[in-house]
C-alpha atoms as a PDB file:
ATOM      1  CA  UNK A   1      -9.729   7.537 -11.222  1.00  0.00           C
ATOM      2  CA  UNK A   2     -12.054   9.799  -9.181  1.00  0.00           C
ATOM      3  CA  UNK A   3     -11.553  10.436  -5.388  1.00  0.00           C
ATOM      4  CA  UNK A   4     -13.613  12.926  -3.709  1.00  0.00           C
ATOM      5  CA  UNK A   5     -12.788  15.631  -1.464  1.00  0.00           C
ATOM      6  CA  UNK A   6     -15.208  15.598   1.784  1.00  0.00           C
ATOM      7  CA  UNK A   7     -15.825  18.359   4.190  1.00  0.00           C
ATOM      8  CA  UNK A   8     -12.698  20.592   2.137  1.00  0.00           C
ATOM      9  CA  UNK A   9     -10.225  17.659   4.053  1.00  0.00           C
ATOM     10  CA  UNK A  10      -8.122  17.990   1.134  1.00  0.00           C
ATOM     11  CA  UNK A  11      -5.023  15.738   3.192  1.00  0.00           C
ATOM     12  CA  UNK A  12      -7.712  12.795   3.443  1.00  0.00           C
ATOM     13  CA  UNK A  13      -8.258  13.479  -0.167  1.00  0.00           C
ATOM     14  CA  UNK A  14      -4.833  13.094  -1.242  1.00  0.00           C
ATOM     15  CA  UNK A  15      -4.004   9.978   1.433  1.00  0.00           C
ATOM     16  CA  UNK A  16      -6.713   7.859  -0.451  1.00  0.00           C
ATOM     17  CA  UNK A  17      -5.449   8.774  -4.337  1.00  0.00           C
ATOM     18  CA  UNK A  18      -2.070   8.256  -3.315  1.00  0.00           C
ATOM     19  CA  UNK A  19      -3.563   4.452  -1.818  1.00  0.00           C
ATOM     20  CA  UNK A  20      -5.601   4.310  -4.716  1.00  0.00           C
ATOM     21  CA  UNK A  21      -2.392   4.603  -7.463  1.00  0.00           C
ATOM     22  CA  UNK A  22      -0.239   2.569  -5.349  1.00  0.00           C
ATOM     23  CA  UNK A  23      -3.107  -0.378  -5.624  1.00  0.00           C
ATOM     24  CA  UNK A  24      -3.126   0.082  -9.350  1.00  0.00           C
ATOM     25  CA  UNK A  25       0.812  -0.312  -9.517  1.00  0.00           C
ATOM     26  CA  UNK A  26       1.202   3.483 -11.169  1.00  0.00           C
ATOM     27  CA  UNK A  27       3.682   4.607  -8.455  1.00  0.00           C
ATOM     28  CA  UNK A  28       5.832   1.177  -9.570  1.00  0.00           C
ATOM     29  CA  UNK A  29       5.179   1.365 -13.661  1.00  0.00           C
ATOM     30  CA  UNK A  30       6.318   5.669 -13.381  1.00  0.00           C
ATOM     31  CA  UNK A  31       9.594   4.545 -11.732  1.00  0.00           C
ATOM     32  CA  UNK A  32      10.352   1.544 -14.315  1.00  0.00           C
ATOM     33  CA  UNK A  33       9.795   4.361 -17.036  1.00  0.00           C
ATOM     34  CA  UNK A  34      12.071   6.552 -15.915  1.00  0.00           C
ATOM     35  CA  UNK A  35      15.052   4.921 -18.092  1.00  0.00           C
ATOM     36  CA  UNK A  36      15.331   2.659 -20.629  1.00  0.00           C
ATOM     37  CA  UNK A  37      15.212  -1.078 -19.546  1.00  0.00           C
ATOM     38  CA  UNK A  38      16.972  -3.524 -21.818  1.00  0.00           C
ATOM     39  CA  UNK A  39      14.459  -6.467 -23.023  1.00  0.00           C
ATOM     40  CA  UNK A  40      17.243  -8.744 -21.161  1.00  0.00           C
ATOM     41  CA  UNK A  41      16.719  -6.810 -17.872  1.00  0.00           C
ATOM     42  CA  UNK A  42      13.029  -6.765 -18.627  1.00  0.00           C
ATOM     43  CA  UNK A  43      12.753 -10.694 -18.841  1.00  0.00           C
ATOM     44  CA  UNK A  44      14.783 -11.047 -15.723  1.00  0.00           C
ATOM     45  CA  UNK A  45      12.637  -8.764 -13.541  1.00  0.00           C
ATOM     46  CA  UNK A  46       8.772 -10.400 -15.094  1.00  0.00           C
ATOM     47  CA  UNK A  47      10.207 -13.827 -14.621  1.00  0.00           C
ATOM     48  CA  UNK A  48      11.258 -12.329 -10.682  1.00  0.00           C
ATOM     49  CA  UNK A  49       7.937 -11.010 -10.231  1.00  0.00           C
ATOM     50  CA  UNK A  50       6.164 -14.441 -11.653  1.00  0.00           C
ATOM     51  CA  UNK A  51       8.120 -16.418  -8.944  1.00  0.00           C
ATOM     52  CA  UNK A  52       7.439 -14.136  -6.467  1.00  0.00           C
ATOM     53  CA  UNK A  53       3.686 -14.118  -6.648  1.00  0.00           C
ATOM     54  CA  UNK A  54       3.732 -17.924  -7.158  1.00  0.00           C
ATOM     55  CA  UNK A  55       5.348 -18.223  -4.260  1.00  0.00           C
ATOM     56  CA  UNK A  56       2.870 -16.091  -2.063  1.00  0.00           C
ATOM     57  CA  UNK A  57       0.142 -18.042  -3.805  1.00  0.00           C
ATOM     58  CA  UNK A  58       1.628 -21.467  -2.649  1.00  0.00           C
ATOM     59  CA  UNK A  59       1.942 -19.864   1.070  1.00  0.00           C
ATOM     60  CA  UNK A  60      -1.296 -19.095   1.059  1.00  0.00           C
ATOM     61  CA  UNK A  61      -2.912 -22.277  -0.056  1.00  0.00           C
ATOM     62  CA  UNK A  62      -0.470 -23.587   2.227  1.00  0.00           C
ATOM     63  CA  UNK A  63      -2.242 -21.339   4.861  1.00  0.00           C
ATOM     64  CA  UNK A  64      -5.519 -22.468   3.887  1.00  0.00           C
ATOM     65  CA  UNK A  65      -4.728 -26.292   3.798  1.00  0.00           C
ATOM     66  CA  UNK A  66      -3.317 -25.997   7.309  1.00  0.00           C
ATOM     67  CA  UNK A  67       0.228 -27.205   6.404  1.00  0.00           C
ATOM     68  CA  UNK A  68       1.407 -23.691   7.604  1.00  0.00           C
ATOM     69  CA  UNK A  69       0.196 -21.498  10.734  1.00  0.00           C
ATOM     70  CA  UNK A  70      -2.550 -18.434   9.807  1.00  0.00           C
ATOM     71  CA  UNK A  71      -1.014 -15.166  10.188  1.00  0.00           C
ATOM     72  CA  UNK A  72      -1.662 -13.527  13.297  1.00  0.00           C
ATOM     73  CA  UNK A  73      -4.279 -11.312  13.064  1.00  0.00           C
ATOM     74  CA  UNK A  74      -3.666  -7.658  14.049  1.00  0.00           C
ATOM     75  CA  UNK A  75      -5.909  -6.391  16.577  1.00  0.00           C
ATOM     76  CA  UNK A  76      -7.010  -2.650  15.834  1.00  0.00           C
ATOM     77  CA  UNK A  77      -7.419  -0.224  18.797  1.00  0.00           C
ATOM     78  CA  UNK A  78      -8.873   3.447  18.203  1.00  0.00           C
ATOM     79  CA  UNK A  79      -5.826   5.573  17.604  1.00  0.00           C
ATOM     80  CA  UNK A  80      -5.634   8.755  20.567  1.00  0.00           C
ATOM     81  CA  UNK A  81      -6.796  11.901  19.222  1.00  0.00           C
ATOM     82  CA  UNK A  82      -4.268  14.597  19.839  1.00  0.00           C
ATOM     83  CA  UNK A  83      -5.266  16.943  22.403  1.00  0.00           C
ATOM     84  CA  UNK A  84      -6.722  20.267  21.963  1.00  0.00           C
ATOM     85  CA  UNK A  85      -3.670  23.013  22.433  1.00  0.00           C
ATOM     86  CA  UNK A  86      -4.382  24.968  25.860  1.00  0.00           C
ATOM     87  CA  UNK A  87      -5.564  27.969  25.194  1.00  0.00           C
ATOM     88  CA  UNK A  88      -3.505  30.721  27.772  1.00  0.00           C
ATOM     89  CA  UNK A  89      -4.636  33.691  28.264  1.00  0.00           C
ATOM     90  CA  UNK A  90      -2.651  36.760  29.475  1.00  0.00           C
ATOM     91  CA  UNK A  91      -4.413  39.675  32.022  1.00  0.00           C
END
């Protein structure tokens, strides 16, 4: 995985790996590896996780078949940029 650093903005750098390894599921598979899971416990959560993403598959063919309403889209407006700090000067 390669991200590069532009203009030495090494936050902006950091904000898109950190996107980047959530995306890939790293964040979720470190955490699971922490302990031990018991095959049982293992079975349990996969078969969780299958249902779960064949249920948000089903809404969204739902979605697309019109039986359910489209999510509203989110309308984006330009975020403020924070103000330049007065500068004060003292006689």
């Amino acid at each position: 995985m390669q991200v590069l650093v532009r203009d030495n903005n090494i936050e902006q750098a950091l904000r898109a790996l950190k996107k980047k390894l959530q995306r890939e599921g790293i964040f979720k598979e470190m955490k699971q590896r922490r302990a031990f899971e018991k095959p049982s416990e293992k079975r349990v959560r996969e078969k969780a996780e299958a249902v779960s993403r064949a249920r948000k598959q089903a809404k969204k063919q739902a979605q697309r078949e019109g039986l359910l309403p489209m999510p509203k889209r989110k309308v984006m407006t330009p975020r403020p940029r924070p103000a330049a700090a007065p500068v004060i000067s003292t006689p």
